[in-house]
Protein backbone atom coordinates (compact mmCIF):
# COMPACT_ATOMS: atom_id res chain seq x y z
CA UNK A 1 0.00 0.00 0.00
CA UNK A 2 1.50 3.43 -1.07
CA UNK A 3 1.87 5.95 1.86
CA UNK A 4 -0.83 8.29 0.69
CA UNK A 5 -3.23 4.98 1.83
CA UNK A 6 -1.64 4.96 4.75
CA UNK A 7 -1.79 7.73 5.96
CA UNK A 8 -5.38 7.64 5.09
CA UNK A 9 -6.00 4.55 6.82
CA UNK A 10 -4.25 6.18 10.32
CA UNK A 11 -6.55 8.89 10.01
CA UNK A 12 -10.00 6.65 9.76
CA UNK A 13 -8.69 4.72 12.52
CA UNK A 14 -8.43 7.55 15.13
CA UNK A 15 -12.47 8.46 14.32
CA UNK A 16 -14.81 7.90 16.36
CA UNK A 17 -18.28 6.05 15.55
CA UNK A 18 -20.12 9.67 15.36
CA UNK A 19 -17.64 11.06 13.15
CA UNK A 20 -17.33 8.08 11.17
CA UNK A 21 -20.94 8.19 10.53
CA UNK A 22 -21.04 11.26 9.35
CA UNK A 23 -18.03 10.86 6.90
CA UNK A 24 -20.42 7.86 5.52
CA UNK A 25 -22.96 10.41 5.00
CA UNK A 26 -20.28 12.81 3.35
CA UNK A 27 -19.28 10.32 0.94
CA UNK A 28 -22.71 9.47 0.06
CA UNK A 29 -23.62 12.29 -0.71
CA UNK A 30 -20.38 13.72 -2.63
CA UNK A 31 -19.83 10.91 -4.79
CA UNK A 32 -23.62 9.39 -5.28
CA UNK A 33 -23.84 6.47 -3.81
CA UNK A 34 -25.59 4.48 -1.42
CA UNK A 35 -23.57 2.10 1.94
CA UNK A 36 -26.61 0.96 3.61
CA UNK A 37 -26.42 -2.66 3.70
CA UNK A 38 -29.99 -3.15 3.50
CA UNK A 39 -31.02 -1.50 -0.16
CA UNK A 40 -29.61 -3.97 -1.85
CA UNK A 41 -32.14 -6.62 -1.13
CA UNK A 42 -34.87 -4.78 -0.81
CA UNK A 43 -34.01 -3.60 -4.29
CA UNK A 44 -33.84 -6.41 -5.48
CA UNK A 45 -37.19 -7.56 -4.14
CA UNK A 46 -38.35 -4.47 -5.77
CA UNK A 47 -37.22 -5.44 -9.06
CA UNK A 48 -38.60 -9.13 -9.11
CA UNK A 49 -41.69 -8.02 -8.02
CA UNK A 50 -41.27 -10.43 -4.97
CA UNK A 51 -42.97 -8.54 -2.10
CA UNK A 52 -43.17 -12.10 0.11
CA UNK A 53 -41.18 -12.24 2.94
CA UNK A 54 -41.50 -15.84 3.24
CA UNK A 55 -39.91 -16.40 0.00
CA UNK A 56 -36.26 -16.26 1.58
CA UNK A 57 -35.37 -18.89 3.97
CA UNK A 58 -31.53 -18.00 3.97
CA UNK A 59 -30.51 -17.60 7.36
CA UNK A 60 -29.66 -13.85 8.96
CA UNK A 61 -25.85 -13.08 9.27
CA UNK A 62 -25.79 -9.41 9.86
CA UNK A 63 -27.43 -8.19 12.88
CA UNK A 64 -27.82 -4.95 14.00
CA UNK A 65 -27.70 -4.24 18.29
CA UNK A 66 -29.67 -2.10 19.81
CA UNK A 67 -29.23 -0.63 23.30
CA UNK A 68 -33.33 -0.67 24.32
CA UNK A 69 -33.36 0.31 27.87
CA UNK A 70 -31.16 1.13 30.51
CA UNK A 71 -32.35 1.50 34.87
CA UNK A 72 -31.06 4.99 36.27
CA UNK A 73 -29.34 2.75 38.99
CA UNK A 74 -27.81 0.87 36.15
CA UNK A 75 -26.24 3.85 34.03
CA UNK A 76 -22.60 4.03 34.76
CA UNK A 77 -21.81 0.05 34.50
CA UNK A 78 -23.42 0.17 31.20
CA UNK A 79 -21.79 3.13 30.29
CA UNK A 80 -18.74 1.32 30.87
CA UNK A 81 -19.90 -1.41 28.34
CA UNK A 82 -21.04 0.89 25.75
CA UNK A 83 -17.17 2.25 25.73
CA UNK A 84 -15.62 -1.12 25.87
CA UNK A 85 -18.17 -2.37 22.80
CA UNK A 86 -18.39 0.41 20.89
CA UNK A 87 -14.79 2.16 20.97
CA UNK A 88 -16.65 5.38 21.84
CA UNK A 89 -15.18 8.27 24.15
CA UNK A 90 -17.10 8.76 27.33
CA UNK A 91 -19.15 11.96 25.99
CA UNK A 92 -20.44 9.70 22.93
CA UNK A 93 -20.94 6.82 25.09
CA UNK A 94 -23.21 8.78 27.65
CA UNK A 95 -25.32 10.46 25.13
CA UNK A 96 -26.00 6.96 23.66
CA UNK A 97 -26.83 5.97 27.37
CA UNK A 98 -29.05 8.59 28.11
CA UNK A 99 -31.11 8.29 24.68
CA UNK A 100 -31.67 5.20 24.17
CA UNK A 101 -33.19 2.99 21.70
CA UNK A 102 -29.88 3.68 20.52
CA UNK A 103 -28.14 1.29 17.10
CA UNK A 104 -24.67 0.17 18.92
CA UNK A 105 -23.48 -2.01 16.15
CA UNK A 106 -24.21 -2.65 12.29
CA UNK A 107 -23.37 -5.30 10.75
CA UNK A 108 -22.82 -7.93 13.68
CA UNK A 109 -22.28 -11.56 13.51
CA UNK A 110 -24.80 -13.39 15.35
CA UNK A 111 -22.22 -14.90 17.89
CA UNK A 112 -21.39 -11.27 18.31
CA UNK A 113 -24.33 -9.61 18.82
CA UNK A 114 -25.22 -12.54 21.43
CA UNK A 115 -21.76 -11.44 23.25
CA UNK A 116 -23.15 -7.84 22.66
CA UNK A 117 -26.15 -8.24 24.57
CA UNK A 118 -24.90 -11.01 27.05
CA UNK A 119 -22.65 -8.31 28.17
CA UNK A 120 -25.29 -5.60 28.20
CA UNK A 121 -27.63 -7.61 29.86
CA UNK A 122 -25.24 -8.75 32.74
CA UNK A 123 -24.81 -4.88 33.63
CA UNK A 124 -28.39 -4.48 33.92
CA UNK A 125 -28.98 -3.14 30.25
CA UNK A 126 -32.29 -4.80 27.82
CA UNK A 127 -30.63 -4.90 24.00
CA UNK A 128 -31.89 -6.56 21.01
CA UNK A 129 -30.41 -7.70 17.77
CA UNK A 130 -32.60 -7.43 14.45
């Protein structure tokens, strides 16, 4: 990889998941195109004409995690999670906290989004994974 990449590639790393959403929604828009991992197939149902769910019976192996609910008495420790999970400075991390149903994670394996919400749960958090 040349150094220009590199450099590059330092740079994303040192975002956090805020700012990295919004340079998503940056390049979107400059260059056209859509990331969400969901228009394809629905798309694509679109196009067939196929509006049945049932159709599909491939198993789900993207999940998305959700922080649903979180006890006033329970707030800190799952801050503390939220961090840990997420990669998220404290500031970040609280406001997700305090205004929750919050998306933690896109794009999750299933074992991982089960770790996810094991954790979440075992702090006194409720999460889901859809």
């Amino acid at each position: 990889m040349n150094e220009k990449l590199t450099n590059i590639i330092d740079q994303l790393k040192t975002l956090t998941l805020l700012e990295a959403a919004e340079l998503v929604k940056e390049i979107e828009t400059t260059f056209g195109v859509d990331t969400s991992v969901s228009s394809a197939p629905v798309m694509v149902a679109a196009a067939t004409g196929s509006g049945d769910a049932s159709g599909g019976s491939e198993e789900q192996t993207e999940f998305e995690v959700t922080l649903t609910e979180v006890p006033a008495d329970k707030k800190i420790a799952v801050l503390k999670i939220v961090r840990n999970l997420t990669g998220l400075g404290l500031k970040e991390s609280k406001e997700i906290v305090d205004n929750v149903p919050k998306v933690l994670k896109e794009g999750a394996s299933k074992t991982e989004a089960a770790d996810m919400i094991k954790e979440l749960e075992t702090a006194g958090a409720k999460a889901t994974a859809k």
